[in-house]
PDB file of N, CA and C in Angstrom:
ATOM      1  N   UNK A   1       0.806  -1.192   0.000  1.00  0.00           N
ATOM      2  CA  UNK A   1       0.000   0.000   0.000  1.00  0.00           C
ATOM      3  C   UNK A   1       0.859   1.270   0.000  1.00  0.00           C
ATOM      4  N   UNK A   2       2.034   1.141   0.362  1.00  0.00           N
ATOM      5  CA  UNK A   2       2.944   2.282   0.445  1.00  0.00           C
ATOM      6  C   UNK A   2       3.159   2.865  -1.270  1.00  0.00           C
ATOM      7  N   UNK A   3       3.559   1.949  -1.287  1.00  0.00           N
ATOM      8  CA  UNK A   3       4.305   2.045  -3.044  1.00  0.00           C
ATOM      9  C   UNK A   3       3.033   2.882  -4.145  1.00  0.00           C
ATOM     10  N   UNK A   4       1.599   2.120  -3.376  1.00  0.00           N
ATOM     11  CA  UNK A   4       0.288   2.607  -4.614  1.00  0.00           C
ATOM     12  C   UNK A   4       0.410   4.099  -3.855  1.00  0.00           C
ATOM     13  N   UNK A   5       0.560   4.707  -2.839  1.00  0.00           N
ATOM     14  CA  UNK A   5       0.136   5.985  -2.053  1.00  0.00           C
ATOM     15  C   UNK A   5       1.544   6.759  -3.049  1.00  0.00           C
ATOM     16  N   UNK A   6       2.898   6.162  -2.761  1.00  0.00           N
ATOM     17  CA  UNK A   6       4.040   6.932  -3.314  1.00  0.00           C
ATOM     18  C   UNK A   6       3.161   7.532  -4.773  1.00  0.00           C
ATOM     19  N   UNK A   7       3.480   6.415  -5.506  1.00  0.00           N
ATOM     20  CA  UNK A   7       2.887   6.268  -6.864  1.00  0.00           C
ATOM     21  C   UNK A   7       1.573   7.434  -7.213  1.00  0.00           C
ATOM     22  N   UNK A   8       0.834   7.261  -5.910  1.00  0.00           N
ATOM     23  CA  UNK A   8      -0.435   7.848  -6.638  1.00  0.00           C
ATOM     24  C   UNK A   8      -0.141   9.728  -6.242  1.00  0.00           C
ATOM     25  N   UNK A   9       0.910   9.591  -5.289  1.00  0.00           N
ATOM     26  CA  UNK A   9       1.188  11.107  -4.750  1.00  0.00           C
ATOM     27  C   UNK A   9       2.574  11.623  -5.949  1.00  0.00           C
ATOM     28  N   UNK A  10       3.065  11.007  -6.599  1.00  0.00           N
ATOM     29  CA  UNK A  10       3.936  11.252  -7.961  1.00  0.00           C
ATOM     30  C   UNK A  10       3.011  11.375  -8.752  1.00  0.00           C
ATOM     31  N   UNK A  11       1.637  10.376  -9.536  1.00  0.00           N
ATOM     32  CA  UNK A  11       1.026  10.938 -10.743  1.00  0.00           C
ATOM     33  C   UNK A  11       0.223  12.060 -10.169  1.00  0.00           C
ATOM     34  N   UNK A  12      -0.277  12.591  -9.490  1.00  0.00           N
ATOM     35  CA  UNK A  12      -1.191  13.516  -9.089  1.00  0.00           C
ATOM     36  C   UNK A  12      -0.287  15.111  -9.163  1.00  0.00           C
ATOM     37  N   UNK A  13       0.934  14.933  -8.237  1.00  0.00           N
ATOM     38  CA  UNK A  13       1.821  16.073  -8.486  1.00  0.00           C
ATOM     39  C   UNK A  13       1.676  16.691  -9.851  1.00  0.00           C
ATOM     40  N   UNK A  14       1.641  15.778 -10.818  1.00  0.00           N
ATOM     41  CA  UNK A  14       1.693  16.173 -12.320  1.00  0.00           C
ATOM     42  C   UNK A  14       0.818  17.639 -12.723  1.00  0.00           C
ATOM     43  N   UNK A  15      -0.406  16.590 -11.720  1.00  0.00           N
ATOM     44  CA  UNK A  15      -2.041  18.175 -12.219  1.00  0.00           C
ATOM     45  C   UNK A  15      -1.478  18.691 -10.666  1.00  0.00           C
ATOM     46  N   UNK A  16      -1.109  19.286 -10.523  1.00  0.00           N
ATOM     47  CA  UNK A  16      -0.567  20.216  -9.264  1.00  0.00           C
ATOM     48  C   UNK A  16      -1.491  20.179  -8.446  1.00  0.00           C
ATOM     49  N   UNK A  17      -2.186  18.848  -8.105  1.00  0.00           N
ATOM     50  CA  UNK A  17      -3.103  18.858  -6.543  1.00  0.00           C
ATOM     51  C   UNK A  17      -2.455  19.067  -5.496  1.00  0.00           C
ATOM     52  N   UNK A  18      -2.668  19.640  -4.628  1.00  0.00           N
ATOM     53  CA  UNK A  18      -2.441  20.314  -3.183  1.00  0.00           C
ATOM     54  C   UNK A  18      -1.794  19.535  -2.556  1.00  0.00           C
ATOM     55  N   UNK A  19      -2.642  18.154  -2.087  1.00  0.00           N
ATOM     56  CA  UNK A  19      -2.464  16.937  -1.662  1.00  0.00           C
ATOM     57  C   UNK A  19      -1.551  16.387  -1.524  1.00  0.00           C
ATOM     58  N   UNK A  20      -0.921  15.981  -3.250  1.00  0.00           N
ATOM     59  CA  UNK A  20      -0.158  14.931  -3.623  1.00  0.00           C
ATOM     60  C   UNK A  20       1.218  14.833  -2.922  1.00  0.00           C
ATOM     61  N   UNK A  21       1.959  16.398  -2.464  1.00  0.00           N
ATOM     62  CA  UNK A  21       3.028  15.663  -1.278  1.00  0.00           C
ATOM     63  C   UNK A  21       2.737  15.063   0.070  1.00  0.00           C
ATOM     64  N   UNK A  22       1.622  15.266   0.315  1.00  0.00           N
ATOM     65  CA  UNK A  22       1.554  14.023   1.739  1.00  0.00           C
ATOM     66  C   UNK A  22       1.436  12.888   1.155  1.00  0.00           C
ATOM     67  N   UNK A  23       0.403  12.555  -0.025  1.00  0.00           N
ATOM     68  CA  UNK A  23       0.688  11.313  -0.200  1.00  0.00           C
ATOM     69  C   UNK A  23       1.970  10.764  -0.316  1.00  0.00           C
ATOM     70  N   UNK A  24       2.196  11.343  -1.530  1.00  0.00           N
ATOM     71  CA  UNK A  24       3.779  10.933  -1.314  1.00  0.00           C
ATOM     72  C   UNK A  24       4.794  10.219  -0.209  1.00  0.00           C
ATOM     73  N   UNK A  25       4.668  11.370   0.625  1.00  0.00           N
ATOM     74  CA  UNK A  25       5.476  11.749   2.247  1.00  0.00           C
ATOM     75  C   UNK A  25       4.676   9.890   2.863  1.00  0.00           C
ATOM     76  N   UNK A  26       3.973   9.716   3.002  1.00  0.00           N
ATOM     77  CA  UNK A  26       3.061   8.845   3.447  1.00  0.00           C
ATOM     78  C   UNK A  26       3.688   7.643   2.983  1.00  0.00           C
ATOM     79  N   UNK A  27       3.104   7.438   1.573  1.00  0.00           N
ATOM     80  CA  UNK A  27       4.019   5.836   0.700  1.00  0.00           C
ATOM     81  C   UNK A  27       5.612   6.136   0.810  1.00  0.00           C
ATOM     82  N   UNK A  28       5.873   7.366   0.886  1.00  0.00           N
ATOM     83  CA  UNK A  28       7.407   6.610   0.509  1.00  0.00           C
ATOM     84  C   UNK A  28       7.790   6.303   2.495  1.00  0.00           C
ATOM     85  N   UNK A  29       7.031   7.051   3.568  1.00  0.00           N
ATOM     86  CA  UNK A  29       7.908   6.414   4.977  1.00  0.00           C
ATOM     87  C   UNK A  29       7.084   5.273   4.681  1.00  0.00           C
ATOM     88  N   UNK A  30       6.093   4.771   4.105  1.00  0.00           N
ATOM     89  CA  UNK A  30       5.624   3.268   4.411  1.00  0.00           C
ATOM     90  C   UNK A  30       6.642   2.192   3.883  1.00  0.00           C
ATOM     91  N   UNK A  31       7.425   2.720   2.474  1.00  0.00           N
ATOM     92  CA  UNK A  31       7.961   1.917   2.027  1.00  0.00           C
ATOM     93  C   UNK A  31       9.158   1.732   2.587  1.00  0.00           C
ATOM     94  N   UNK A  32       9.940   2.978   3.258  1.00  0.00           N
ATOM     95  CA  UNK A  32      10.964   2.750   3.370  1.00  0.00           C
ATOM     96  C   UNK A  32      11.087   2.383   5.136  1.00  0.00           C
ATOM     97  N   UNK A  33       9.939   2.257   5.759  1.00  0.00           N
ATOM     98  CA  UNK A  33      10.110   0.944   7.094  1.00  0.00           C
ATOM     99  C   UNK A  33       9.901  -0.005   6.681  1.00  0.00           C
ATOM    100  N   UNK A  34       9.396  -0.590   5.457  1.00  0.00           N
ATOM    101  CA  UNK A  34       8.989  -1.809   5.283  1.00  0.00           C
ATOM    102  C   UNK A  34      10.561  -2.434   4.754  1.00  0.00           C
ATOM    103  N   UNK A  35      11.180  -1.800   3.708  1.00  0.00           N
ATOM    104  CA  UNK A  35      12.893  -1.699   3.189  1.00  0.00           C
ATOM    105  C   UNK A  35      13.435  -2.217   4.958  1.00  0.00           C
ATOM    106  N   UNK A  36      13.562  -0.817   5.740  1.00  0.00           N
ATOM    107  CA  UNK A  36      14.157  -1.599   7.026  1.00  0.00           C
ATOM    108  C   UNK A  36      14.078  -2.464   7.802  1.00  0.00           C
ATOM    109  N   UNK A  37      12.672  -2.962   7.683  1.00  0.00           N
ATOM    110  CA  UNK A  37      12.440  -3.927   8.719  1.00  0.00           C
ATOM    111  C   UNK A  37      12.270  -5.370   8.028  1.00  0.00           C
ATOM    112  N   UNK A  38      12.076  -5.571   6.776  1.00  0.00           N
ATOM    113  CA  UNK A  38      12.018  -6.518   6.104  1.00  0.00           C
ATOM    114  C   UNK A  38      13.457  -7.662   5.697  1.00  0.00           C
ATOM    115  N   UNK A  39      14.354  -6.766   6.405  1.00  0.00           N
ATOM    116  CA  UNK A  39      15.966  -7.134   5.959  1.00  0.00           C
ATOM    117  C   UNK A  39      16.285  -8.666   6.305  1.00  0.00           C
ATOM    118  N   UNK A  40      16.846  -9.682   5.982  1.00  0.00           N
ATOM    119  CA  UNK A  40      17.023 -10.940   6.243  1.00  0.00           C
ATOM    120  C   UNK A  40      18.496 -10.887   6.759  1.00  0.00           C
ATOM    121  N   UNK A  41      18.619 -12.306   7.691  1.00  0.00           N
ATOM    122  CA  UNK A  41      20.043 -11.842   8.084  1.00  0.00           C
ATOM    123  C   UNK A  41      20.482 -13.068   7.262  1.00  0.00           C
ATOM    124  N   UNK A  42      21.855 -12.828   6.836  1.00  0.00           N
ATOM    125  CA  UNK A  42      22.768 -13.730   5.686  1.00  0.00           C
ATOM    126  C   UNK A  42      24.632 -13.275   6.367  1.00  0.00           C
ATOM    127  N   UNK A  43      24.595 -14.976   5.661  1.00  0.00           N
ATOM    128  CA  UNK A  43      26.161 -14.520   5.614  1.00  0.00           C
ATOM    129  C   UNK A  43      27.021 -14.542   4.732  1.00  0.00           C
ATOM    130  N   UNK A  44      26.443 -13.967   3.500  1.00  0.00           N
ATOM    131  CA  UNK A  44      27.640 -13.627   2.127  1.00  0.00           C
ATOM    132  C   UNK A  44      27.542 -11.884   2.421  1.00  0.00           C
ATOM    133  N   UNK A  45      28.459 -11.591   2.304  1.00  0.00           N
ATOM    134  CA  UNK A  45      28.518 -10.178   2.222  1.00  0.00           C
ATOM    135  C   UNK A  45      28.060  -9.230   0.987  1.00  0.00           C
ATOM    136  N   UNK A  46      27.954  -9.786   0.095  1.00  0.00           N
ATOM    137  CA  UNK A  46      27.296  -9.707  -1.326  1.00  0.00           C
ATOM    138  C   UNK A  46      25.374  -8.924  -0.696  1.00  0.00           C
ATOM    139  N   UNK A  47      25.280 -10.114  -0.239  1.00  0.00           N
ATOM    140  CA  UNK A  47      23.685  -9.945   0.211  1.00  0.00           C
ATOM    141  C   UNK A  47      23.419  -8.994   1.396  1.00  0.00           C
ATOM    142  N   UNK A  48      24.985  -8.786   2.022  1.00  0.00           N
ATOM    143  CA  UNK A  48      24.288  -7.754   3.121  1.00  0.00           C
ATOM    144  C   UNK A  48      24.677  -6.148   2.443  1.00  0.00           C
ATOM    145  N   UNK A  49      25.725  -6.621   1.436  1.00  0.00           N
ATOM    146  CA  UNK A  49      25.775  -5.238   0.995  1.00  0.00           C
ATOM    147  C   UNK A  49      24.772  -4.819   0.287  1.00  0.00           C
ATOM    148  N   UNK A  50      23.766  -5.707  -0.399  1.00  0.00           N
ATOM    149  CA  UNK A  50      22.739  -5.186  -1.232  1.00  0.00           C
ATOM    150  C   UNK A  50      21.449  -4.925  -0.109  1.00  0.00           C
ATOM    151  N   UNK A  51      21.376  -5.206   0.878  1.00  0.00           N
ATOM    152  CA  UNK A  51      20.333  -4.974   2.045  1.00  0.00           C
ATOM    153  C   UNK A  51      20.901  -3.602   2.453  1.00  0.00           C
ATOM    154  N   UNK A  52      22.090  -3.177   2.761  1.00  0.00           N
ATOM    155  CA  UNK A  52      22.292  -2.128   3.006  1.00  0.00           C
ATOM    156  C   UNK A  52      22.085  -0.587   1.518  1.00  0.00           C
ATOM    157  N   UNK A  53      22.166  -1.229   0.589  1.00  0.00           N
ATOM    158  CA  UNK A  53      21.623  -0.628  -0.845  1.00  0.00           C
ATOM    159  C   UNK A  53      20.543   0.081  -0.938  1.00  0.00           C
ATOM    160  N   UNK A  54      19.849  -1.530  -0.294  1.00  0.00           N
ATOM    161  CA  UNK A  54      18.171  -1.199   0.030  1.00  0.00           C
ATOM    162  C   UNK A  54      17.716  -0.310   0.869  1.00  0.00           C
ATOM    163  N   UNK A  55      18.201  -0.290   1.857  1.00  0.00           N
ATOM    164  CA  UNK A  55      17.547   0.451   3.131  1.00  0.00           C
ATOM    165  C   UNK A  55      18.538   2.540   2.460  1.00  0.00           C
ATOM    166  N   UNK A  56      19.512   2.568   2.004  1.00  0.00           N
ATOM    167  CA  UNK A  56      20.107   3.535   1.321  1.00  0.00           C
ATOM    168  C   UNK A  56      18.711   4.302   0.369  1.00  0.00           C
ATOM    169  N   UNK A  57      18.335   3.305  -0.206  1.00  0.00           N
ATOM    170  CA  UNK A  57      17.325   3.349  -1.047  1.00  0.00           C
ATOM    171  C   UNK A  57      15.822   4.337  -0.623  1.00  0.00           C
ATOM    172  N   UNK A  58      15.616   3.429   0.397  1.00  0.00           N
ATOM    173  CA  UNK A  58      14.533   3.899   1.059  1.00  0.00           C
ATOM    174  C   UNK A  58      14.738   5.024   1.868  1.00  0.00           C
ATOM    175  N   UNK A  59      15.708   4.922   2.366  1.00  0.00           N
ATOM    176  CA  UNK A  59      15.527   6.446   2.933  1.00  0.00           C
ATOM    177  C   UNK A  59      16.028   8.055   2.171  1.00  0.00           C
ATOM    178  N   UNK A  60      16.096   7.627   0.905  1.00  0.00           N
ATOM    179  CA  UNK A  60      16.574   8.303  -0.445  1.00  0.00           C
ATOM    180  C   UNK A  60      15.122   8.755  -0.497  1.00  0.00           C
ATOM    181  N   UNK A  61      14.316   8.031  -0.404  1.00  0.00           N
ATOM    182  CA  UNK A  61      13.191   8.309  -1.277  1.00  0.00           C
ATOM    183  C   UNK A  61      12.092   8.764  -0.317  1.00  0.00           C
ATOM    184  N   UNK A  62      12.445   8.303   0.990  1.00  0.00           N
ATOM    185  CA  UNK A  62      11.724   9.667   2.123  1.00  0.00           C
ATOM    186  C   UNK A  62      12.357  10.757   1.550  1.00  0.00           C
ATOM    187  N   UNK A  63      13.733  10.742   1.626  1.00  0.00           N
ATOM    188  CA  UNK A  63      14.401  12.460   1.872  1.00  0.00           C
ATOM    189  C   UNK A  63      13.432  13.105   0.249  1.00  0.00           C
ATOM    190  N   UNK A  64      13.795  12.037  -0.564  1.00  0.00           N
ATOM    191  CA  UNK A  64      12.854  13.083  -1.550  1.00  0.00           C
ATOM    192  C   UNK A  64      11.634  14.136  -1.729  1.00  0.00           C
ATOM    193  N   UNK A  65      10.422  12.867  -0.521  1.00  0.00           N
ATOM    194  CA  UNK A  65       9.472  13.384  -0.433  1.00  0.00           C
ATOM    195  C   UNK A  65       9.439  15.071   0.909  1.00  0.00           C
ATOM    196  N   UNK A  66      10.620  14.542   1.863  1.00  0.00           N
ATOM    197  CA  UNK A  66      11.019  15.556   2.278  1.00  0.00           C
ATOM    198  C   UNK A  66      11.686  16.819   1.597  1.00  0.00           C
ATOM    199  N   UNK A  67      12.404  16.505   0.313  1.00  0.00           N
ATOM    200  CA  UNK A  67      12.629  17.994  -0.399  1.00  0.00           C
ATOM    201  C   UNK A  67      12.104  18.326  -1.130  1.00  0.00           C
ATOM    202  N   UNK A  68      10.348  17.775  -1.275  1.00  0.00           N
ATOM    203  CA  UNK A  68       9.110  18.265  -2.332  1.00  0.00           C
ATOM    204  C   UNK A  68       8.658  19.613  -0.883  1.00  0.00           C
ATOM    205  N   UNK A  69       8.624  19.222  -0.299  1.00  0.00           N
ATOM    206  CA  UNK A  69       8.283  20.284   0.733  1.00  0.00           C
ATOM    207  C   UNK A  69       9.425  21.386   0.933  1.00  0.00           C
ATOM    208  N   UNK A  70      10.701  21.065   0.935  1.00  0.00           N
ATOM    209  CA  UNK A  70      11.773  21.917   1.646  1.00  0.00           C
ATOM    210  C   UNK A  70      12.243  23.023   0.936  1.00  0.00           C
ATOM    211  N   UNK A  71      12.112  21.927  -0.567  1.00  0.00           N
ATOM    212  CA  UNK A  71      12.460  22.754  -1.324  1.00  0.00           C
ATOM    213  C   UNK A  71      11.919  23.477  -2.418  1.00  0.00           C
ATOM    214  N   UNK A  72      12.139  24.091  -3.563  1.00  0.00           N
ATOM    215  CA  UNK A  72      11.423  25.147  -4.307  1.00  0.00           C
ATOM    216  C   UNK A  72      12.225  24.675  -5.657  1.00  0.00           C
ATOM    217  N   UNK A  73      10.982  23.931  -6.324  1.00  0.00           N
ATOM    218  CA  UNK A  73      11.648  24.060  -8.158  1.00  0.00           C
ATOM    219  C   UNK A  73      10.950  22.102  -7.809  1.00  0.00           C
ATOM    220  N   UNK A  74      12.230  21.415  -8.740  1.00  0.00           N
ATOM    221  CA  UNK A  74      12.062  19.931  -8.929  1.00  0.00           C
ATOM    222  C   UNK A  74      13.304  19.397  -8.253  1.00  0.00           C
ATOM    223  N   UNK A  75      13.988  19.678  -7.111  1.00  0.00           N
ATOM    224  CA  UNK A  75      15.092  19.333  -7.064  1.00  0.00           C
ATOM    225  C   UNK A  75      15.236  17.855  -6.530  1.00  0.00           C
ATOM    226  N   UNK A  76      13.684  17.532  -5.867  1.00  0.00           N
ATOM    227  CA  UNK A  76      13.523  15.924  -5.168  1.00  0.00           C
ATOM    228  C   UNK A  76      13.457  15.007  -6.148  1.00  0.00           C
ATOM    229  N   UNK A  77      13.420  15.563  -7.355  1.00  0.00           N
ATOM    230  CA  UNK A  77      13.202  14.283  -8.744  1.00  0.00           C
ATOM    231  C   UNK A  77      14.873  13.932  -8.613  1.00  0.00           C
ATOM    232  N   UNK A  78      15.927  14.647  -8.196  1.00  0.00           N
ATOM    233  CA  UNK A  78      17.455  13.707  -7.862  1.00  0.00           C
ATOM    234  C   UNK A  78      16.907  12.763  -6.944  1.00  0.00           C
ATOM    235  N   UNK A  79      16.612  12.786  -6.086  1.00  0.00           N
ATOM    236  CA  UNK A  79      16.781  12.433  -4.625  1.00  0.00           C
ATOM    237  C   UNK A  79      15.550  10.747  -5.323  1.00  0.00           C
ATOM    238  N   UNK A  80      14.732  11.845  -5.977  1.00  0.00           N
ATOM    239  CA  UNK A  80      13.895  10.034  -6.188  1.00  0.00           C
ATOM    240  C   UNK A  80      14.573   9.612  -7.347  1.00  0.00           C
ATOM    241  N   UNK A  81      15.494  10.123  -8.447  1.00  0.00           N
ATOM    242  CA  UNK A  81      16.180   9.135  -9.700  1.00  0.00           C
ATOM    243  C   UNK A  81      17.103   8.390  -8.829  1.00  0.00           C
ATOM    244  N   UNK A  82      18.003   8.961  -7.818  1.00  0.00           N
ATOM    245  CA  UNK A  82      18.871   8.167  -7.026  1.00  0.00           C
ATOM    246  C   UNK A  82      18.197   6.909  -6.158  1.00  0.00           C
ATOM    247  N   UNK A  83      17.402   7.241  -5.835  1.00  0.00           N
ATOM    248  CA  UNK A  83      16.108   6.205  -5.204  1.00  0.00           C
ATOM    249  C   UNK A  83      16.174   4.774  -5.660  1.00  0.00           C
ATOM    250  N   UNK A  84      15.577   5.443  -7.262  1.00  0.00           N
ATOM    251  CA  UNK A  84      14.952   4.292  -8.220  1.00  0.00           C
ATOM    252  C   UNK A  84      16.278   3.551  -8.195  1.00  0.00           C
ATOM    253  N   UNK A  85      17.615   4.035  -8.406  1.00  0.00           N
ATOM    254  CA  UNK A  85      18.636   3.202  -9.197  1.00  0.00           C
ATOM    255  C   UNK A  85      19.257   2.107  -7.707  1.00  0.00           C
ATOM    256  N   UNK A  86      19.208   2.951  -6.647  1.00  0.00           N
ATOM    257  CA  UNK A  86      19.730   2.085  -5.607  1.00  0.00           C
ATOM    258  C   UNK A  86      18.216   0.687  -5.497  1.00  0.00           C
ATOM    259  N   UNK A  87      17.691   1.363  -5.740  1.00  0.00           N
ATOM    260  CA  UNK A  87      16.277  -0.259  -4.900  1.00  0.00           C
ATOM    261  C   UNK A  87      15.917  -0.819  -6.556  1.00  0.00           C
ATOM    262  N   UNK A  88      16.135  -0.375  -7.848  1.00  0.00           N
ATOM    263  CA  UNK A  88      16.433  -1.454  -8.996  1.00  0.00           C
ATOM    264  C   UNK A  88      17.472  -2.462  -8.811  1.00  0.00           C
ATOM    265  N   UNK A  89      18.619  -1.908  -8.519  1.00  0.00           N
ATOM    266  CA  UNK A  89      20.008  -2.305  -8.928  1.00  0.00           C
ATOM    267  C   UNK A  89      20.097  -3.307  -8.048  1.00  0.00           C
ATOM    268  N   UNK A  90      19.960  -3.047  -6.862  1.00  0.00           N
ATOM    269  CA  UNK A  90      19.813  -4.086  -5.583  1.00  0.00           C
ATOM    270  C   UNK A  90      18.183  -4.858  -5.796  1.00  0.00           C
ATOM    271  N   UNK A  91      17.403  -5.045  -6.192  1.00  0.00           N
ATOM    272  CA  UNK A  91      16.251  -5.926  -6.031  1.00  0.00           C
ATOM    273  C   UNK A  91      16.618  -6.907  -7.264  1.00  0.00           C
ATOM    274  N   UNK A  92      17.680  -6.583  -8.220  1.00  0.00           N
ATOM    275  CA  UNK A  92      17.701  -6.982  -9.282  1.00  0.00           C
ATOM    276  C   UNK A  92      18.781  -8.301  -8.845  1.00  0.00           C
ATOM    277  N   UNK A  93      19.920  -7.529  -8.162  1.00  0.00           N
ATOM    278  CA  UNK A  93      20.938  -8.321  -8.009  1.00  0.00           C
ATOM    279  C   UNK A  93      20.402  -9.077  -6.608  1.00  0.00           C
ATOM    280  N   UNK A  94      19.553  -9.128  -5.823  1.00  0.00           N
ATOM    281  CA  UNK A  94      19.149  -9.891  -4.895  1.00  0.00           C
ATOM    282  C   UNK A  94      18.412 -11.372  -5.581  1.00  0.00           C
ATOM    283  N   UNK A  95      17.454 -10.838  -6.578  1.00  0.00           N
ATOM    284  CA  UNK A  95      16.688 -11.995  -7.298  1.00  0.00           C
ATOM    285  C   UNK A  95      17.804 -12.726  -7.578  1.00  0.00           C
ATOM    286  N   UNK A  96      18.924 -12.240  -8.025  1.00  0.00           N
ATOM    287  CA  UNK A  96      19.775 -13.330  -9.271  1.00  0.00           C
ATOM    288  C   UNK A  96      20.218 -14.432  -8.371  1.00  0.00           C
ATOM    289  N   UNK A  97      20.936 -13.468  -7.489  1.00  0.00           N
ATOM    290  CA  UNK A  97      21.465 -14.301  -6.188  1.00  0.00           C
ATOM    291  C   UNK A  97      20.652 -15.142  -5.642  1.00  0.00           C
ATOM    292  N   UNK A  98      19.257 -14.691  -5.533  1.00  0.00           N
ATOM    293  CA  UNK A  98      18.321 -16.076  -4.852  1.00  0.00           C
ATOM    294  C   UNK A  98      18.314 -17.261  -5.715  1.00  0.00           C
ATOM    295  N   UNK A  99      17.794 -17.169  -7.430  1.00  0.00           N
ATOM    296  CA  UNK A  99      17.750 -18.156  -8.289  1.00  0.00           C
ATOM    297  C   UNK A  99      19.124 -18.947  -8.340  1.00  0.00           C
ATOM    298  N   UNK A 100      20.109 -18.308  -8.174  1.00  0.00           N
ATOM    299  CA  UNK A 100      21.463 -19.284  -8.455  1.00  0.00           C
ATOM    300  C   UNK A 100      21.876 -20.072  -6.882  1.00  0.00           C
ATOM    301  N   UNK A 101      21.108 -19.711  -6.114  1.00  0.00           N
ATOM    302  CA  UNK A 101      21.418 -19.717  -4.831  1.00  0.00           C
ATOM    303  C   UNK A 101      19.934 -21.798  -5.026  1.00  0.00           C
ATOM    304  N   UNK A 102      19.511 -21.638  -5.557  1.00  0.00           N
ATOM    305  CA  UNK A 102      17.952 -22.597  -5.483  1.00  0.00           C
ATOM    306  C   UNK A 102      18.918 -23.414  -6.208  1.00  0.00           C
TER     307      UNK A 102
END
């Protein structure tokens, strides 16, 4: 539910509803306690460095929704492109590792 609130507080921003940074603010802390608390414990370092990626990730993408408020212009679209690439890059390389791991 975090991710549909992020999501739905990014397409809405578009038509400049009022709203759309709490939503935002809302899905992205949902997502990014769910990033922290969801973490598995392992012992390849591979996998804890990509858990630590993750949680990098998530709190990338609070601070974003925190500099839709702080700040003035588009400057949180860094803060969420950096977002996207840390929790792709790591969800990507976590899958591989699970399948070769089976």
């Amino acid at each position: 539910t975090g991710a549909v609130l992020a999501l739905g507080g990014l397409l809405t921003h578009l038509s400049q509803w009022e709203l759309s940074p709490y939503l935002y603010l809302i899905g992205s802390a949902m997502v990014a306690i769910s990033i922290i608390f969801m973490r598995e414990k392992s012992d390849s370092l591979t996998v804890r460095r990509l858990y630590v990626q993750q949680i990098i990730g998530g709190i990338l993408l609070f601070a974003s929704a925190v500099m839709m408020f702080a700040l003035q212009g588009n400057v949180w679209i860094l803060g969420l492109a950096a977002a996207c690439v840390f929790l792709l890059y790591s969800s990507f390389r976590l899958s591989a590792i699970e399948k070769k791991n089976k």
